[in-house]
C-alpha atoms as a PDB file:
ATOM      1  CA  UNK A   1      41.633  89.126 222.430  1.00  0.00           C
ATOM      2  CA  UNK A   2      38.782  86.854 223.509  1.00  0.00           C
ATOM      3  CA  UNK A   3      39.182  84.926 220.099  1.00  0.00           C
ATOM      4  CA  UNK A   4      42.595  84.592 220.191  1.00  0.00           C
ATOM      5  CA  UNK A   5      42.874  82.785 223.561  1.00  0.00           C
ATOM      6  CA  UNK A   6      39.655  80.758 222.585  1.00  0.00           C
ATOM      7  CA  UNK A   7      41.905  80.023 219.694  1.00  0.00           C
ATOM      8  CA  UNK A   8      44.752  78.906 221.338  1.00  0.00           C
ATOM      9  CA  UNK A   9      42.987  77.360 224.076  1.00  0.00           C
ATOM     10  CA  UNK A  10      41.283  74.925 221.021  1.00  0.00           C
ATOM     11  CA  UNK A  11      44.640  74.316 219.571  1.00  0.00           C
ATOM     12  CA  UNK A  12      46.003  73.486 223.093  1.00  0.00           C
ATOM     13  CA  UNK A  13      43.344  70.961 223.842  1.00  0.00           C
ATOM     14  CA  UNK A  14      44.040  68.987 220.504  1.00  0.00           C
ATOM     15  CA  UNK A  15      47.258  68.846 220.999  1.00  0.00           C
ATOM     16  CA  UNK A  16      47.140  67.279 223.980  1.00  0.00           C
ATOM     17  CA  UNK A  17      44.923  64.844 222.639  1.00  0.00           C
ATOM     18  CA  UNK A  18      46.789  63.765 219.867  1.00  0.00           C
ATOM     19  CA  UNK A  19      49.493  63.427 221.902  1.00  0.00           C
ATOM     20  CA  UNK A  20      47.514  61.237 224.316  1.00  0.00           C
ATOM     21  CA  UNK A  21      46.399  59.112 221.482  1.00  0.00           C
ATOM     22  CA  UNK A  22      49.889  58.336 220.040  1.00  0.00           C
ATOM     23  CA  UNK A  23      51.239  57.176 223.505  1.00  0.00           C
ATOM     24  CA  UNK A  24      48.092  54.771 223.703  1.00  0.00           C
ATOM     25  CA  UNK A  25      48.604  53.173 219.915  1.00  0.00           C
ATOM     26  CA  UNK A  26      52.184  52.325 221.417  1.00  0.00           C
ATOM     27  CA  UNK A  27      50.739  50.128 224.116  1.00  0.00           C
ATOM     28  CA  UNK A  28      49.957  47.094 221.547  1.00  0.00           C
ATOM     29  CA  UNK A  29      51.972  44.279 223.041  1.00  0.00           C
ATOM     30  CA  UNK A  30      49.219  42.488 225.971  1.00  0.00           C
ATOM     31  CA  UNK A  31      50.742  43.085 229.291  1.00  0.00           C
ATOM     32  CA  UNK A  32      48.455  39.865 230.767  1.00  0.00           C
ATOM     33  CA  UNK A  33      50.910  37.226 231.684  1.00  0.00           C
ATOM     34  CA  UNK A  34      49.407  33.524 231.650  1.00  0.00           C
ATOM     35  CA  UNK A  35      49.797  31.624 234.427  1.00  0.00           C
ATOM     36  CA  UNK A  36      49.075  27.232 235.112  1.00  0.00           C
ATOM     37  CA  UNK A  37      46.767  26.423 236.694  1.00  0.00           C
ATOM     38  CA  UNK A  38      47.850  23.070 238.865  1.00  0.00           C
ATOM     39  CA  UNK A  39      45.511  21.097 240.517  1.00  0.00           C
ATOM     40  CA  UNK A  40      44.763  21.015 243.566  1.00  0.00           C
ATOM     41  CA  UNK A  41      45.499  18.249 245.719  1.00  0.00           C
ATOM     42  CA  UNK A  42      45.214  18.426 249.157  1.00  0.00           C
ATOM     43  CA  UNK A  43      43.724  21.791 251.205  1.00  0.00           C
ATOM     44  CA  UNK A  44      46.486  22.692 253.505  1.00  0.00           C
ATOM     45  CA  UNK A  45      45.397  23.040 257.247  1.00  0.00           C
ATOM     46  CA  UNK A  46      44.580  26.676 258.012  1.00  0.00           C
ATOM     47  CA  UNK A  47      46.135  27.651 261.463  1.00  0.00           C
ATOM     48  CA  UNK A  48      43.620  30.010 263.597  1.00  0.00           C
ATOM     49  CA  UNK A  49      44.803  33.394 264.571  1.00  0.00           C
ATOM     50  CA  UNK A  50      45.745  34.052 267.996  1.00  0.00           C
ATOM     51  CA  UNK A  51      45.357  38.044 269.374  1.00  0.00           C
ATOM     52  CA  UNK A  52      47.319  39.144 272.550  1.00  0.00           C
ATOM     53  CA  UNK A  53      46.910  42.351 273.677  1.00  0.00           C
ATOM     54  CA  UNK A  54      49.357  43.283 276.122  1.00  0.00           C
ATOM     55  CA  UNK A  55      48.349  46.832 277.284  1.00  0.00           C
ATOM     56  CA  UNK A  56      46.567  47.135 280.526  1.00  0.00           C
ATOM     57  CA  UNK A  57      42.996  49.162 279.600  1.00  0.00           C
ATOM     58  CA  UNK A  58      42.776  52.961 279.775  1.00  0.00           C
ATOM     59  CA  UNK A  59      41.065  52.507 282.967  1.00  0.00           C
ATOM     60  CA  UNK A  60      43.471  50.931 284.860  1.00  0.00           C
ATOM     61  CA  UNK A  61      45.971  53.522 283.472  1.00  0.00           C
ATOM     62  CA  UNK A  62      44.307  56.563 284.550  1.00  0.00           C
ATOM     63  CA  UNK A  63      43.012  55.926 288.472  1.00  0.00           C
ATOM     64  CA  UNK A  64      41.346  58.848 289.964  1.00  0.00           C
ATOM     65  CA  UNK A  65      41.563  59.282 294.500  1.00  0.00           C
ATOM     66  CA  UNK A  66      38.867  58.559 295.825  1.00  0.00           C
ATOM     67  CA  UNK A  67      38.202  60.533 299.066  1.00  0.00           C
ATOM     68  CA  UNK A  68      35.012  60.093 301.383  1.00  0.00           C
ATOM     69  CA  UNK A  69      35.377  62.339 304.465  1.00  0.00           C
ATOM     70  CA  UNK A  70      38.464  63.223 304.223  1.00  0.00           C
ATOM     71  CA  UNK A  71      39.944  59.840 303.880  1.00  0.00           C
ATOM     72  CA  UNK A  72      41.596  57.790 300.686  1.00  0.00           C
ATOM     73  CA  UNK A  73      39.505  55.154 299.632  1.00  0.00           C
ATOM     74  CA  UNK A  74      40.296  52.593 297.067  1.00  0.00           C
ATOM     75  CA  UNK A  75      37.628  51.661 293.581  1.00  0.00           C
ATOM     76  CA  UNK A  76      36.084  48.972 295.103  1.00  0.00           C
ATOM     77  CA  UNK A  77      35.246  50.845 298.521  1.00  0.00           C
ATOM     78  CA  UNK A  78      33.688  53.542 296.424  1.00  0.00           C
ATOM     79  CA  UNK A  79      31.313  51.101 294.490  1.00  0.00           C
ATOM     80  CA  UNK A  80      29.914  49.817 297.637  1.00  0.00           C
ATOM     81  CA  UNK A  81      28.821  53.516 298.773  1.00  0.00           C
ATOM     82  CA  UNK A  82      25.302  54.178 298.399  1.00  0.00           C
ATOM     83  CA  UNK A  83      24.286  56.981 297.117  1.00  0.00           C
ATOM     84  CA  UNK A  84      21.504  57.912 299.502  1.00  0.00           C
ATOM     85  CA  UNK A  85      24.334  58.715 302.044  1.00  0.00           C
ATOM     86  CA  UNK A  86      26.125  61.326 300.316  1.00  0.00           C
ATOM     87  CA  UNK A  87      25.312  64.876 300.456  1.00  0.00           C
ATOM     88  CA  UNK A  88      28.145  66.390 298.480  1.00  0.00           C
ATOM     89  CA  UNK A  89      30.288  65.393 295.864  1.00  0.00           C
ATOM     90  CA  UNK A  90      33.234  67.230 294.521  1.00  0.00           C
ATOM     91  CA  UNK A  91      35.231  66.895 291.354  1.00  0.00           C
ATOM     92  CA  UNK A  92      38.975  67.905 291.199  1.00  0.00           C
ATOM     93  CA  UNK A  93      40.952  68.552 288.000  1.00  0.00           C
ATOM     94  CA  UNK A  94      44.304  66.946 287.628  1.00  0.00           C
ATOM     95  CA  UNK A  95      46.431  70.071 288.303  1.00  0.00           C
ATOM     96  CA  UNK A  96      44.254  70.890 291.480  1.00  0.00           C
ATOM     97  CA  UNK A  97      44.046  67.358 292.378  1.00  0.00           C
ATOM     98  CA  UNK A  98      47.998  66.923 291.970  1.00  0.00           C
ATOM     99  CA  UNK A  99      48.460  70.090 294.090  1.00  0.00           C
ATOM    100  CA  UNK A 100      47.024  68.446 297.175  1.00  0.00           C
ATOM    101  CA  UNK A 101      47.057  64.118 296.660  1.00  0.00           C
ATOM    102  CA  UNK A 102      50.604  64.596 295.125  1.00  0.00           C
ATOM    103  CA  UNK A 103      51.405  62.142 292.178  1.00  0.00           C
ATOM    104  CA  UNK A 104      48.315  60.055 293.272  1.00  0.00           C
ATOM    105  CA  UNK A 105      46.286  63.056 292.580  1.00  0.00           C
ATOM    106  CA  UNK A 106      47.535  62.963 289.032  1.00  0.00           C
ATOM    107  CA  UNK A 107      44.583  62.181 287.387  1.00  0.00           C
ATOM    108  CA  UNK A 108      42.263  63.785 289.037  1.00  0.00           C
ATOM    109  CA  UNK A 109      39.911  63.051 292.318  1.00  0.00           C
ATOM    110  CA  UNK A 110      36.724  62.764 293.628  1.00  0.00           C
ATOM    111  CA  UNK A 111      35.490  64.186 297.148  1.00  0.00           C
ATOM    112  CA  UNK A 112      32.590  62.555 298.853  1.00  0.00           C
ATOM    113  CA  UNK A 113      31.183  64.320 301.861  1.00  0.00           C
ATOM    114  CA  UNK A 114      28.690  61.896 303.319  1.00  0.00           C
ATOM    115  CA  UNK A 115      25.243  62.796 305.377  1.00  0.00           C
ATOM    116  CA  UNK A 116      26.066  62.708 309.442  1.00  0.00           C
END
């Protein structure tokens, strides 16, 4: 049984490549076109590329409450507080954030409780 399929398997395999060779001996007409070749007279100008990117960044999308003792501060209040003054900071998922801020709270919060 072994022999047989080894057999047909062989007889397979040239047949295939006959076939293969008879579709390639068709191919004798050259399939590259010429083209002229014109001179070249005068460069063109090249105009640059201009980019505008209209989206605001992901940062300014997602904006996170900021609250230091129990009050809603804004980024730039938050980037003056040093850090020697804070004893406990707090992180707040969006869901749990949402819950209490409301739609501000969307994104999440921070909750600074500074030393006294």
């Amino acid at each position: 049984m072994k022999t047989i399929n080894l057999l047909l398997f062989f007889f397979l395999f040239s047949y295939v490549a006959k076939a293969q060779d008879k579709s390639a001996s068709k191919q004798t007409k050259d399939t590259i076109r010429e083209t002229k070749i014109s001179s070249i007279t005068e460069p063109k100008p090249v105009q640059p590329t201009k980019i505008i990117i209209c989206a605001p960044s992901k940062s300014e999308l997602m904006q996170i409450v900021y609250v230091l003792d129990g009050k809603i501060i804004d980024k730039v209040e938050f980037s003056k507080i040093n850090p020697k003054t804070i004893e406990s900071v707090k992180a707040l998922k969006m869901n749990e954030a949402k819950s209490i801020y409301g739609e501000r709270g969307a994104n999440g919060a921070i909750i600074l409780t500074s030393k006294k």
